[in-house]
C-alpha atoms as a PDB file:
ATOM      1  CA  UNK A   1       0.000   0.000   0.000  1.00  0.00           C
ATOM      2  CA  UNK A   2       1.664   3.516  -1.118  1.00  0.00           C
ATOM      3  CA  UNK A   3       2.516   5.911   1.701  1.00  0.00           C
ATOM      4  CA  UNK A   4       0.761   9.243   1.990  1.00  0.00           C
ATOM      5  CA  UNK A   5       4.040  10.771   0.710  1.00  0.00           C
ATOM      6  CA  UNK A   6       3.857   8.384  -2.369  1.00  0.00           C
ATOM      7  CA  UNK A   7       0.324   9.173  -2.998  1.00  0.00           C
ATOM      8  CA  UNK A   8       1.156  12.768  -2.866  1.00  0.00           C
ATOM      9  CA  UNK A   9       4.371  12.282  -5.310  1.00  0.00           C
ATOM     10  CA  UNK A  10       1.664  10.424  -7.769  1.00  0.00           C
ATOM     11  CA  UNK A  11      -0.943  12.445  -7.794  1.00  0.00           C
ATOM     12  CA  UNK A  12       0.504  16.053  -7.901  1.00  0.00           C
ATOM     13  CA  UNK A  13       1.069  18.250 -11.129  1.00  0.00           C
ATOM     14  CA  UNK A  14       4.733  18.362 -10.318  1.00  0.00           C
ATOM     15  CA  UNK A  15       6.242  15.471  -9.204  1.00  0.00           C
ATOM     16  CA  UNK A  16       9.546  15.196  -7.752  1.00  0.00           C
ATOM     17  CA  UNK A  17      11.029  12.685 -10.150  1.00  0.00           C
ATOM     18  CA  UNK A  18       9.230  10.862 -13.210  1.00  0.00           C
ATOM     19  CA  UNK A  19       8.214  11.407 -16.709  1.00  0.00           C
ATOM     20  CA  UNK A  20       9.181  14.912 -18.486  1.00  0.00           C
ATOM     21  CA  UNK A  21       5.892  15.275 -20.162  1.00  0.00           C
ATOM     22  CA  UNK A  22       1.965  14.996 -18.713  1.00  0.00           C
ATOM     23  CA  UNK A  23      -0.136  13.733 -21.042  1.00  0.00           C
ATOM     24  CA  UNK A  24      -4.022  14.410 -20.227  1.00  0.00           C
ATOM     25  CA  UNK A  25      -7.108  13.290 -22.417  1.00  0.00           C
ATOM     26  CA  UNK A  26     -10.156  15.450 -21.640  1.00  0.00           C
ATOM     27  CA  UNK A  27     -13.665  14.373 -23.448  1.00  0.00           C
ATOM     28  CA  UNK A  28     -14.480  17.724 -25.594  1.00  0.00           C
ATOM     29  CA  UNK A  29     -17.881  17.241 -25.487  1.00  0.00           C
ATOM     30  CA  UNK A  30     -18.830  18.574 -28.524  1.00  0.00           C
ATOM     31  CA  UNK A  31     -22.456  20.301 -29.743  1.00  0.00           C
ATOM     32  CA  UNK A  32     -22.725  16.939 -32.246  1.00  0.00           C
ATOM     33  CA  UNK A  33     -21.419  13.907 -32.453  1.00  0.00           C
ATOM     34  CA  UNK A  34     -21.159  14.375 -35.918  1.00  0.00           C
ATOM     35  CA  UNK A  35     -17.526  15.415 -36.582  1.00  0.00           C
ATOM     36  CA  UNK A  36     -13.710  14.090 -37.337  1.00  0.00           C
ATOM     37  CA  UNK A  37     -14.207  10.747 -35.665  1.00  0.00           C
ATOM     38  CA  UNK A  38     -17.379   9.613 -37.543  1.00  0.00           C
ATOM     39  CA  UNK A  39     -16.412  11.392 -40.441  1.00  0.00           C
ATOM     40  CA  UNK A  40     -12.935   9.377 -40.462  1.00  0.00           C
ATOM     41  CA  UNK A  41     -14.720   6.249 -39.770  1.00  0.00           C
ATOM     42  CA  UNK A  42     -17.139   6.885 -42.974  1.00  0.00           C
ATOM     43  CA  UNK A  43     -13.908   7.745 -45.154  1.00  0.00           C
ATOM     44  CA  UNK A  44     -12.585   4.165 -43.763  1.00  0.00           C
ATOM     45  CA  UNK A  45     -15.686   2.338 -44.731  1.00  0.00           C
ATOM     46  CA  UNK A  46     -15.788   4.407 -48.009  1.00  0.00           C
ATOM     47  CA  UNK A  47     -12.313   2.751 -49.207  1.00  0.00           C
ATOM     48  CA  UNK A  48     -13.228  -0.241 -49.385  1.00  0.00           C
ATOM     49  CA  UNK A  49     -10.073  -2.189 -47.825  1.00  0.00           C
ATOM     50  CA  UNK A  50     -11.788  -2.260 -44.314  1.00  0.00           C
ATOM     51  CA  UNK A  51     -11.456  -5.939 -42.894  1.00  0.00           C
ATOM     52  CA  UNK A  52     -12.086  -6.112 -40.014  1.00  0.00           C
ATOM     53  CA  UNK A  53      -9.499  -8.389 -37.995  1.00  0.00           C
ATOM     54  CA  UNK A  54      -5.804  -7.501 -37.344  1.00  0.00           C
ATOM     55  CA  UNK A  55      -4.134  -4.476 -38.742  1.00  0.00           C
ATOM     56  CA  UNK A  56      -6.876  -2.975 -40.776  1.00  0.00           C
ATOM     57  CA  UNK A  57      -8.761  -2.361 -37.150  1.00  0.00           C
ATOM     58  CA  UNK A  58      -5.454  -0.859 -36.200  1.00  0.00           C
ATOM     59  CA  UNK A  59      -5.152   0.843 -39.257  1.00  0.00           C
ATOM     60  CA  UNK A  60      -8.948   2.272 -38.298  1.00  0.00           C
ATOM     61  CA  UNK A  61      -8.020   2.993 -34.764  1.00  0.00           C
ATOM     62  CA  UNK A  62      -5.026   5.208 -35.555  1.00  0.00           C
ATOM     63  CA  UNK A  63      -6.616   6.626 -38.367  1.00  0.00           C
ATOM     64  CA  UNK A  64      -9.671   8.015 -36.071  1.00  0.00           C
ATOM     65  CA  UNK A  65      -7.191   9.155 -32.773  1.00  0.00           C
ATOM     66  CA  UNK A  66      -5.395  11.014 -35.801  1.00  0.00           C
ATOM     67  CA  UNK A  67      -8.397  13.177 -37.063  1.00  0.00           C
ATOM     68  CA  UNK A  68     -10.057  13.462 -33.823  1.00  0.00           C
ATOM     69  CA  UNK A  69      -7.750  13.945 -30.775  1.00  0.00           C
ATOM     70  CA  UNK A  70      -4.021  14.624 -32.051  1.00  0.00           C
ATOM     71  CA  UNK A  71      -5.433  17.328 -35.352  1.00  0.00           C
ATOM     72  CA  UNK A  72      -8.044  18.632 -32.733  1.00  0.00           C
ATOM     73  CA  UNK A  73      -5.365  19.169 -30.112  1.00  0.00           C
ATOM     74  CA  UNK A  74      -3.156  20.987 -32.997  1.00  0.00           C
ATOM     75  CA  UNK A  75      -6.087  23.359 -33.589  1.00  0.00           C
ATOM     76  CA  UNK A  76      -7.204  24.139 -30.021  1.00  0.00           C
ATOM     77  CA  UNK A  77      -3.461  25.061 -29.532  1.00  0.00           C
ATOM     78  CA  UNK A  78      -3.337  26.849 -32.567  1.00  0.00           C
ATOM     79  CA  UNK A  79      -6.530  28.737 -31.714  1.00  0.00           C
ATOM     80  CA  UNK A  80      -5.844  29.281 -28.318  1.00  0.00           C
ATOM     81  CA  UNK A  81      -2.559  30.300 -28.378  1.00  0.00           C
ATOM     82  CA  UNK A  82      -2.401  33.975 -27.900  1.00  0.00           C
ATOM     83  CA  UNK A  83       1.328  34.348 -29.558  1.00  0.00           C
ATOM     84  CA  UNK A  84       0.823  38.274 -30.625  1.00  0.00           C
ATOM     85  CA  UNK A  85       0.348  39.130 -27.227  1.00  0.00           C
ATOM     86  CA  UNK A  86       3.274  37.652 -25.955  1.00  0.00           C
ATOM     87  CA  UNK A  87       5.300  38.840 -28.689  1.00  0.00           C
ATOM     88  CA  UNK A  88       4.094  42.444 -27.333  1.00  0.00           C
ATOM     89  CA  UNK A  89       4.856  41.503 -24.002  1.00  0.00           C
ATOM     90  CA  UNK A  90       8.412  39.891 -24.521  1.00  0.00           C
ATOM     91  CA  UNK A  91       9.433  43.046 -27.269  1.00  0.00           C
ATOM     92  CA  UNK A  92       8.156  45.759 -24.260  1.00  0.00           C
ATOM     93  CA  UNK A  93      10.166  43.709 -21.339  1.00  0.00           C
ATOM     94  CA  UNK A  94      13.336  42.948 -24.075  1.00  0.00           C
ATOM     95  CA  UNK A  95      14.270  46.218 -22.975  1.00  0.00           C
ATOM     96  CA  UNK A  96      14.308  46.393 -19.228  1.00  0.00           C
ATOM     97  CA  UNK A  97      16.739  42.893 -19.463  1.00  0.00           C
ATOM     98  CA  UNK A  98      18.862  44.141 -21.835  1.00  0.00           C
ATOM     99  CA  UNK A  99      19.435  47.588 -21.107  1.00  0.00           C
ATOM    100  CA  UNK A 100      22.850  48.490 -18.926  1.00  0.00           C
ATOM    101  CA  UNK A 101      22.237  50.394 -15.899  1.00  0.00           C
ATOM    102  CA  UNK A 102      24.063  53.402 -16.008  1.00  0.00           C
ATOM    103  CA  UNK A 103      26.483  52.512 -13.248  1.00  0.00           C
ATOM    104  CA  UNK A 104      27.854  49.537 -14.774  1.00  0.00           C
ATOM    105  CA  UNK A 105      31.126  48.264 -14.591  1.00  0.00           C
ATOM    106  CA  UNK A 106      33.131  50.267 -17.449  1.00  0.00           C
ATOM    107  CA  UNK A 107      35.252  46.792 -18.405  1.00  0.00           C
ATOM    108  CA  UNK A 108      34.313  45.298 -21.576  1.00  0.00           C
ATOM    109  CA  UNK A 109      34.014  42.142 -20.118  1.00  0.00           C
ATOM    110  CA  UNK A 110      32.042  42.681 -16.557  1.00  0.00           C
ATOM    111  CA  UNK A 111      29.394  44.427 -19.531  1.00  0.00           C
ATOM    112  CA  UNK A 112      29.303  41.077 -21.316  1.00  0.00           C
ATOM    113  CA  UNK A 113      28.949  39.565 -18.440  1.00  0.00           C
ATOM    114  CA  UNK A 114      26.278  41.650 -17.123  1.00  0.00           C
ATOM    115  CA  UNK A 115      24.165  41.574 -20.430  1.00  0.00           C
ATOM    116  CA  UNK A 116      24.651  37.640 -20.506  1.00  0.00           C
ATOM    117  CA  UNK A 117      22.672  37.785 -16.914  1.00  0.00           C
ATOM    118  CA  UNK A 118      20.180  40.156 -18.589  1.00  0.00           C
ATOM    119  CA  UNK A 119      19.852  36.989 -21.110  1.00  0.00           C
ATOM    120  CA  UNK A 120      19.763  34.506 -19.146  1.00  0.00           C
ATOM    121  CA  UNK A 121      17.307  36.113 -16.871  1.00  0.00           C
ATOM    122  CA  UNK A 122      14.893  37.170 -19.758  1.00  0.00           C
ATOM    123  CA  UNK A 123      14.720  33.062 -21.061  1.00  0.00           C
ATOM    124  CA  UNK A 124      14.433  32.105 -17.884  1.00  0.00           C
ATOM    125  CA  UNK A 125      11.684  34.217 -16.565  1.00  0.00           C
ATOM    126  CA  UNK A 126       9.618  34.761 -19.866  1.00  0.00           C
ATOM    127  CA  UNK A 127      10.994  32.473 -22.977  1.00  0.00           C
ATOM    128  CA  UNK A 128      10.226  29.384 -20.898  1.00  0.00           C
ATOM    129  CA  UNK A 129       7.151  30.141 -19.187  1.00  0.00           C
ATOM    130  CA  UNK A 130       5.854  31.414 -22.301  1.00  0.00           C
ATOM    131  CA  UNK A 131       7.173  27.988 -24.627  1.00  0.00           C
ATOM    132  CA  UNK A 132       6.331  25.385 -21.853  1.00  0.00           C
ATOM    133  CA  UNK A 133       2.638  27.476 -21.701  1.00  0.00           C
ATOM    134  CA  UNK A 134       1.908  28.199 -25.498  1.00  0.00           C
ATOM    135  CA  UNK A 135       4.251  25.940 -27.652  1.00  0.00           C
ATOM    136  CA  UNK A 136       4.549  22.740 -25.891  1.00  0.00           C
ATOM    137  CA  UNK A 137       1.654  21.171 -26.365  1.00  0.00           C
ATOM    138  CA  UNK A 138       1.720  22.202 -30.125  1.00  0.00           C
ATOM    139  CA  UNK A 139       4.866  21.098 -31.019  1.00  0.00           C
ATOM    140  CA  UNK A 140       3.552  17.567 -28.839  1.00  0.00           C
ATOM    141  CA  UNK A 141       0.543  17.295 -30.615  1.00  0.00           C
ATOM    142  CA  UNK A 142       1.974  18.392 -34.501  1.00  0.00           C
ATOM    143  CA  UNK A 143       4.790  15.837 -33.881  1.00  0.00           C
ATOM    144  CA  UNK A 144       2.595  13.216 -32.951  1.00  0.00           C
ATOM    145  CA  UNK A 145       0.357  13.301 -35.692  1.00  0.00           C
ATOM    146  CA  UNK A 146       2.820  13.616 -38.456  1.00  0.00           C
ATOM    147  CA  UNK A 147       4.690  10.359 -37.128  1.00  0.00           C
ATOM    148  CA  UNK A 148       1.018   8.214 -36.746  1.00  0.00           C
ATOM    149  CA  UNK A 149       0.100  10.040 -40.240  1.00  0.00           C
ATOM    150  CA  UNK A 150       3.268   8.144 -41.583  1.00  0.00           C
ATOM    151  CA  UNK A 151       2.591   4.963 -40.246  1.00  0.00           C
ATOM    152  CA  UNK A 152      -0.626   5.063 -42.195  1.00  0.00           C
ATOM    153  CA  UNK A 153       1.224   5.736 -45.602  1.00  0.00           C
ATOM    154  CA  UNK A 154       2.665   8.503 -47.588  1.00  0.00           C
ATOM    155  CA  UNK A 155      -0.791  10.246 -48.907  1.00  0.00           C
ATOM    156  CA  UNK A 156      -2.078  10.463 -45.154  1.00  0.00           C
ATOM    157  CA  UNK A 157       1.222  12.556 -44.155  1.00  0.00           C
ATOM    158  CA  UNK A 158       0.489  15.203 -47.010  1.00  0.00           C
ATOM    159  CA  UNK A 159      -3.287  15.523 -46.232  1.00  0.00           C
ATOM    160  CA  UNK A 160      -2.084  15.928 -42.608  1.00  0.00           C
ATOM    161  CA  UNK A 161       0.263  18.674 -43.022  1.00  0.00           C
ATOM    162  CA  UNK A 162      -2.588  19.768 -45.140  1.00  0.00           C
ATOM    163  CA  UNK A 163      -5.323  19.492 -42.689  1.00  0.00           C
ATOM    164  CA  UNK A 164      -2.428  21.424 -40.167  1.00  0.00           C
ATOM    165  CA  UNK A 165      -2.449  24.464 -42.519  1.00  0.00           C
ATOM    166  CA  UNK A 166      -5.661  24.738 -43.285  1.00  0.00           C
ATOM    167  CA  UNK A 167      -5.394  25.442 -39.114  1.00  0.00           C
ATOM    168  CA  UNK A 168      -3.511  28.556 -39.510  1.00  0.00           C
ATOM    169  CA  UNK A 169      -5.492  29.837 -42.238  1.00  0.00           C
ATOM    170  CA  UNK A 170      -8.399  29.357 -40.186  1.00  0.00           C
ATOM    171  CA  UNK A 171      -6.556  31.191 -37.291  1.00  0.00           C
ATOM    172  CA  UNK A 172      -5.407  34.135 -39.729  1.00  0.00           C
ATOM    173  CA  UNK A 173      -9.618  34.388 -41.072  1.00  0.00           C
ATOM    174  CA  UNK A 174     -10.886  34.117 -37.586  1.00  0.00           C
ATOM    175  CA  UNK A 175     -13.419  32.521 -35.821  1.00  0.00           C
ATOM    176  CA  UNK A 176     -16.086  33.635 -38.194  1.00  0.00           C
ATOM    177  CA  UNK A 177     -14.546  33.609 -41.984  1.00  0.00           C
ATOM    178  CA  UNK A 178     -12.881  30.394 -40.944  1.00  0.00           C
ATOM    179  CA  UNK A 179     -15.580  28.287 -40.471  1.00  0.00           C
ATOM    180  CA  UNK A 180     -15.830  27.038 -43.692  1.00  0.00           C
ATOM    181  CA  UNK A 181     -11.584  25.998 -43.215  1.00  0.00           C
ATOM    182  CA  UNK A 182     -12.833  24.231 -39.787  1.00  0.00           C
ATOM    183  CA  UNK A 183     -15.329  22.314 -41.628  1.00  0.00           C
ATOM    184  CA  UNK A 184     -13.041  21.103 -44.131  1.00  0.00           C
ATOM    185  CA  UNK A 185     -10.630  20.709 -41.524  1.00  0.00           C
ATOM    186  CA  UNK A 186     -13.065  18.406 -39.414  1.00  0.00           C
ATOM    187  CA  UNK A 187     -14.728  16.672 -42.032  1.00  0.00           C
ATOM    188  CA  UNK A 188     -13.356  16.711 -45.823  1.00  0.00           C
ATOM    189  CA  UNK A 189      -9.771  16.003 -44.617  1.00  0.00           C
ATOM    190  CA  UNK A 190     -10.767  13.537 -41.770  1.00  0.00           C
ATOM    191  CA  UNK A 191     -12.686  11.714 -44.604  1.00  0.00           C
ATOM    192  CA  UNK A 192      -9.999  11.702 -47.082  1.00  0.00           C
ATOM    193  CA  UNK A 193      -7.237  10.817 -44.314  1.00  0.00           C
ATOM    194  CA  UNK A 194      -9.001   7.847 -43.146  1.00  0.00           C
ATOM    195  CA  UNK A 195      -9.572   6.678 -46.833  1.00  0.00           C
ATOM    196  CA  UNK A 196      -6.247   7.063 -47.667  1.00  0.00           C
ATOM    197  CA  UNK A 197      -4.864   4.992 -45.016  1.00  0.00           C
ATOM    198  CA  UNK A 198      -6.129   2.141 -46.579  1.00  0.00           C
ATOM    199  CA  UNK A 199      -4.933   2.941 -49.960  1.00  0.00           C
ATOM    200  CA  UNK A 200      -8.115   3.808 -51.718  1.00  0.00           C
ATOM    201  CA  UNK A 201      -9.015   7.149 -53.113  1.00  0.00           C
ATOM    202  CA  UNK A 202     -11.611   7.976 -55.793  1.00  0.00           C
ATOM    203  CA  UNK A 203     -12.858  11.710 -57.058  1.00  0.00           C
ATOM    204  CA  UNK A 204     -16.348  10.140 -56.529  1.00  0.00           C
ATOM    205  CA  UNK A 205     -15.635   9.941 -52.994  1.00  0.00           C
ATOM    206  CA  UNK A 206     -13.358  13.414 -52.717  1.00  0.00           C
ATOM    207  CA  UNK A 207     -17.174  15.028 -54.160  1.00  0.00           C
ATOM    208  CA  UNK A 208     -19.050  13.474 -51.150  1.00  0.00           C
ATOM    209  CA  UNK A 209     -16.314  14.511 -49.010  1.00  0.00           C
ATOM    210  CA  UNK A 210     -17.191  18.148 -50.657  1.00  0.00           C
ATOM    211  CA  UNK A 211     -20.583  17.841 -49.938  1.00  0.00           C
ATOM    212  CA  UNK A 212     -20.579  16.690 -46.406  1.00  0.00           C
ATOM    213  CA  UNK A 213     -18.079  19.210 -45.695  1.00  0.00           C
ATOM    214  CA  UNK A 214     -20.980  22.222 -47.467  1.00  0.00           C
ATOM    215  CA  UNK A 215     -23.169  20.195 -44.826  1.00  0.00           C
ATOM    216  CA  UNK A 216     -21.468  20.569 -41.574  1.00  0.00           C
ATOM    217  CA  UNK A 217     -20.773  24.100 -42.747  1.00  0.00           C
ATOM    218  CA  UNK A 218     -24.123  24.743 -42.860  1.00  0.00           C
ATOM    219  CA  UNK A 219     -25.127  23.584 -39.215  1.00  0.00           C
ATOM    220  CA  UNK A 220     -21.817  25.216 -38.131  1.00  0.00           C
ATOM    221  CA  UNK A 221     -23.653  28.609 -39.579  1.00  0.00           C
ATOM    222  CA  UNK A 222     -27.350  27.746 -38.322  1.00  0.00           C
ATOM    223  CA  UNK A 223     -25.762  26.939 -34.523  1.00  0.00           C
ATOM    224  CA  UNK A 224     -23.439  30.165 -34.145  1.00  0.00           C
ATOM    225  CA  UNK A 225     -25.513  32.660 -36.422  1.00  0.00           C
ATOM    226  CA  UNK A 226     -28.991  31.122 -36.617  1.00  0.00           C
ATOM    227  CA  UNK A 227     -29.354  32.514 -40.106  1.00  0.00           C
ATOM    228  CA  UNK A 228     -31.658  30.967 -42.892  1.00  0.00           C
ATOM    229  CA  UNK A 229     -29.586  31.305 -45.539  1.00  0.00           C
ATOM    230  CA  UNK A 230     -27.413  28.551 -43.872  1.00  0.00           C
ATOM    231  CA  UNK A 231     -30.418  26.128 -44.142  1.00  0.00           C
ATOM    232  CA  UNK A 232     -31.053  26.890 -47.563  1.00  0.00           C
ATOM    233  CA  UNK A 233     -27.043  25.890 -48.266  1.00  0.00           C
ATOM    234  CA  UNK A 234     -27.740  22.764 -46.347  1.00  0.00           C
ATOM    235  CA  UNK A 235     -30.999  22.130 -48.153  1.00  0.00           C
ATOM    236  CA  UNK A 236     -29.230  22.484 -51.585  1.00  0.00           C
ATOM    237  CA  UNK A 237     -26.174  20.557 -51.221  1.00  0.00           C
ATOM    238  CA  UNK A 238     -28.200  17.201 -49.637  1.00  0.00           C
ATOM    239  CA  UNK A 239     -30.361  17.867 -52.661  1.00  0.00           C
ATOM    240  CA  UNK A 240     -27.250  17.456 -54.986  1.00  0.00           C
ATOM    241  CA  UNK A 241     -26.187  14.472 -52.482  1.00  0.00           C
ATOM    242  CA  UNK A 242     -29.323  12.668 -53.263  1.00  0.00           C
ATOM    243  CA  UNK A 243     -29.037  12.909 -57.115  1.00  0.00           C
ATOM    244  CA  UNK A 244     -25.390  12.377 -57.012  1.00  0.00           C
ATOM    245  CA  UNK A 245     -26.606   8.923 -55.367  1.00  0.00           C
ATOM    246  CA  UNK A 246     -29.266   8.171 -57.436  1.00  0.00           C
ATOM    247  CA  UNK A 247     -27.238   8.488 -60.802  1.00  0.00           C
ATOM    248  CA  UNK A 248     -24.525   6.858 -59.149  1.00  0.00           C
ATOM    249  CA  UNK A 249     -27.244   3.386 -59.235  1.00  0.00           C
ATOM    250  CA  UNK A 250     -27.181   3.568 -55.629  1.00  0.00           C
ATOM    251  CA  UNK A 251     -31.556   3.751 -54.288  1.00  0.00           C
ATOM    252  CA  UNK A 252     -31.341   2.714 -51.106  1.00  0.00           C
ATOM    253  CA  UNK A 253     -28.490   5.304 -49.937  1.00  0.00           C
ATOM    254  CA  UNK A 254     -30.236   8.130 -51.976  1.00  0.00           C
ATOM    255  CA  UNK A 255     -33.484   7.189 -50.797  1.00  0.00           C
ATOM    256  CA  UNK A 256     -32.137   7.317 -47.536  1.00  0.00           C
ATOM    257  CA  UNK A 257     -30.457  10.598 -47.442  1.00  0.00           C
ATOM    258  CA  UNK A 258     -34.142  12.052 -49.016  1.00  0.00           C
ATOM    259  CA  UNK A 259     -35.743  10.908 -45.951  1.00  0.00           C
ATOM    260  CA  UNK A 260     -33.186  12.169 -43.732  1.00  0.00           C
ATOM    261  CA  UNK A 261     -33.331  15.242 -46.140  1.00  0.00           C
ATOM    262  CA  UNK A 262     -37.722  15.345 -45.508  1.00  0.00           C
ATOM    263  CA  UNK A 263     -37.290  15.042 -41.816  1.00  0.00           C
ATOM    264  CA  UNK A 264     -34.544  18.008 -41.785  1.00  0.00           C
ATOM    265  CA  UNK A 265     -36.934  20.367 -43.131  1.00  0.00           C
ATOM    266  CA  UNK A 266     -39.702  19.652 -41.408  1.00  0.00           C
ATOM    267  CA  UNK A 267     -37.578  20.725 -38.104  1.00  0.00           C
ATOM    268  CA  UNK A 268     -36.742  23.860 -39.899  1.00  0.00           C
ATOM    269  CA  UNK A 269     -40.710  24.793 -39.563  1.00  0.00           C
ATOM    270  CA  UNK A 270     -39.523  24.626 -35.876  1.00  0.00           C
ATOM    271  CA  UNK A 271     -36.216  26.464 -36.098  1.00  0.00           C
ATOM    272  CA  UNK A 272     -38.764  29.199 -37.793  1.00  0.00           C
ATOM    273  CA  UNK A 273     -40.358  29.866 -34.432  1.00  0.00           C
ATOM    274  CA  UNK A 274     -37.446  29.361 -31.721  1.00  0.00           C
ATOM    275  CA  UNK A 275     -34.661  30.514 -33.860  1.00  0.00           C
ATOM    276  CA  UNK A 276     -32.615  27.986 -31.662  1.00  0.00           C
ATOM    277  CA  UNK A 277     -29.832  26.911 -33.690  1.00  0.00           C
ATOM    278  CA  UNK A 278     -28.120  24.921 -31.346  1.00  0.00           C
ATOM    279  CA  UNK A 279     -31.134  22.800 -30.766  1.00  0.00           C
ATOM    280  CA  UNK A 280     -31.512  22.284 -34.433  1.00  0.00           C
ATOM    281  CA  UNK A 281     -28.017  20.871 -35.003  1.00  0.00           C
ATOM    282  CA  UNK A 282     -28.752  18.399 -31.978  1.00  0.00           C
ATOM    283  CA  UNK A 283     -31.921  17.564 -33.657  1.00  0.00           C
ATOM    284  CA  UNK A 284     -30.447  16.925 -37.432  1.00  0.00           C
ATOM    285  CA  UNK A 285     -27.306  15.351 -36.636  1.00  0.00           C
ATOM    286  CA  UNK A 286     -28.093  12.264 -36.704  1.00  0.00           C
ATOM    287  CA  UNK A 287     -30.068  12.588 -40.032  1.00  0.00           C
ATOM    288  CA  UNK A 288     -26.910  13.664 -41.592  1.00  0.00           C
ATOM    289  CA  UNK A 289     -24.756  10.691 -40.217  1.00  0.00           C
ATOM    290  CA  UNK A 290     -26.497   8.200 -41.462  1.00  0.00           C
ATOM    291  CA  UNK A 291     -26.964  10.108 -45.187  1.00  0.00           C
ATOM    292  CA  UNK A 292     -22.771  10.078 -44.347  1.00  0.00           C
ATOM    293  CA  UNK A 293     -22.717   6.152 -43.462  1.00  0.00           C
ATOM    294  CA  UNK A 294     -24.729   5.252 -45.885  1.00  0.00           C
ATOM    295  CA  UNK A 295     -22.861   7.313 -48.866  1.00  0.00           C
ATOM    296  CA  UNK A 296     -19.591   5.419 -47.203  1.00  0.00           C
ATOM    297  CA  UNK A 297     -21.238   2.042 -47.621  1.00  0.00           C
ATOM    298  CA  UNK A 298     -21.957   2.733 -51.040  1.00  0.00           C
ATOM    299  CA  UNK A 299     -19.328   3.472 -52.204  1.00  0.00           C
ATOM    300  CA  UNK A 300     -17.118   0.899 -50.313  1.00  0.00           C
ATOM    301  CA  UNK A 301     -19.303  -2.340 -51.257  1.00  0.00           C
END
């Protein structure tokens, strides 16, 4: 049985001798459950090459903690990372470190020396706080990713280092021009990763990808904004989603998605009167993941 001291050294943030690096998982709890991980599991089914026994489950498994937690855990640092503020803060204090007080020692080399303090102070008191607070994690979470994302194969490290820009272009729009880079981000990319890791890619499938993408756009727009028009873009590209399925000789999925398409509109009567877009996304969701699992299954069997 561990002593209270050994409890204490287990439990704390700081420990007085172990690992270099805490790792925490958090669930996000997101507004949907629509989102990377289903829309990585669809791009799986999509390609085709899903067995499931033996490495093509750990092929799957990767392939979802890849879109899900490590790429979400690169954009929540990314987003969250206030680096322009620091950079203000660290240029205003540069100063006061480096600067010579006016009584200094007139030797050349007690003025190195005290400017070399001035250094050493100013990493130690800002540059590491700040990197251990607003970099570490990043570089963590990047790093990981791009060595899973070559595990998976050589097409899944370029649409993550895709998928990882399309992060800071999203950061550099902001929160309300970037939406439509989240939602490829989240669900065109985690689509076309997953696929990809099991060798199989099609421009059939890269259009669905495009569509669902337009989709989850859409709900992004109706549960931040609760505009219309957003509705109407849904409305339009699940229209296109069930012809695309129908020519495509596949009934059953585009009969499905109509239905699914019938039963979102009829909850738009209600989003009419409460103008509660949050609720609406909760209430649609799953409408849309089975029009995704479906489209998946088609075009995987």
């Amino acid at each position: 049985m561990l002593s209270s001291r050994a409890m204490e050294d287990v439990t704390t943030a700081r420990p007085l001798a172990g690992r270099w690096i805490a790792l925490e998982l958090l669930p996000a709890r997101p507004l949907t459950l629509l989102g990377p991980a289903w829309a990585a599991l669809c791009g799986a089914l999509a390609s085709g090459g899903l067995a499931w026994r033996g490495q093509s489950i750990l092929f799957l498994i990767l392939a979802i903690l890849l879109c899900d937690a490590l790429l979400g855990a690169w954009r929540a640092r990314m987003l969250e990372s206030d680096w322009r503020a620091v950079a203000r803060r660290l240029s205003a204090s540069a100063s006061t470190w480096l600067d010579i007080s006016a009584d200094a020692p007139r030797s050349r080399f007690a003025r190195a020396r005290e400017r070399l303090a001035g250094l050493f102070a100013y990493a130690r008191q800002i540059v590491l706080p700040t990197f251990n607070a607003e970099i570490l994690g990043l570089v963590f979470a990047g790093s990981l990713a791009i060595c899973i994302a070559a595990v998976l194969g050589q097409a899944v490290v370029a649409l993550t280092s895709g998928a990882m820009l399309l992060v800071i272009i999203e950061r550099k729009a902001g929160a309300a021009r970037g939406a439509g880079w989240r939602a490829a981000h989240e669900i065109g990319f985690a689509w076309l990763i997953a696929q990809s890791a099991f060798g199989f890619f099609s421009w059939l499938a890269l259009f669905y990808a495009i569509l669902f993408t337009l989709i989850y756009r859409a709900l992004i727009g109706v549960a931040t904004t609760r505009q219309s028009r957003w509705l109407a873009w849904s409305n339009i590209a699940q229209l296109v989603l069930v012809l695309a399925l129908y020519a495509a000789r596949e009934p059953l999925a585009a009969g499905v998605a109509a239905l699914g398409l019938l039963a979102q509109i009829l909850w738009q009567a209600r989003f009419q009167l409460d103008r509660d877009g949050v609720a609406y996304a909760r209430r649609v969701q799953s409408y849309v993941m089975i029009a995704m699992l479906m489209t998946a299954l088609a075009l995987g069997f």
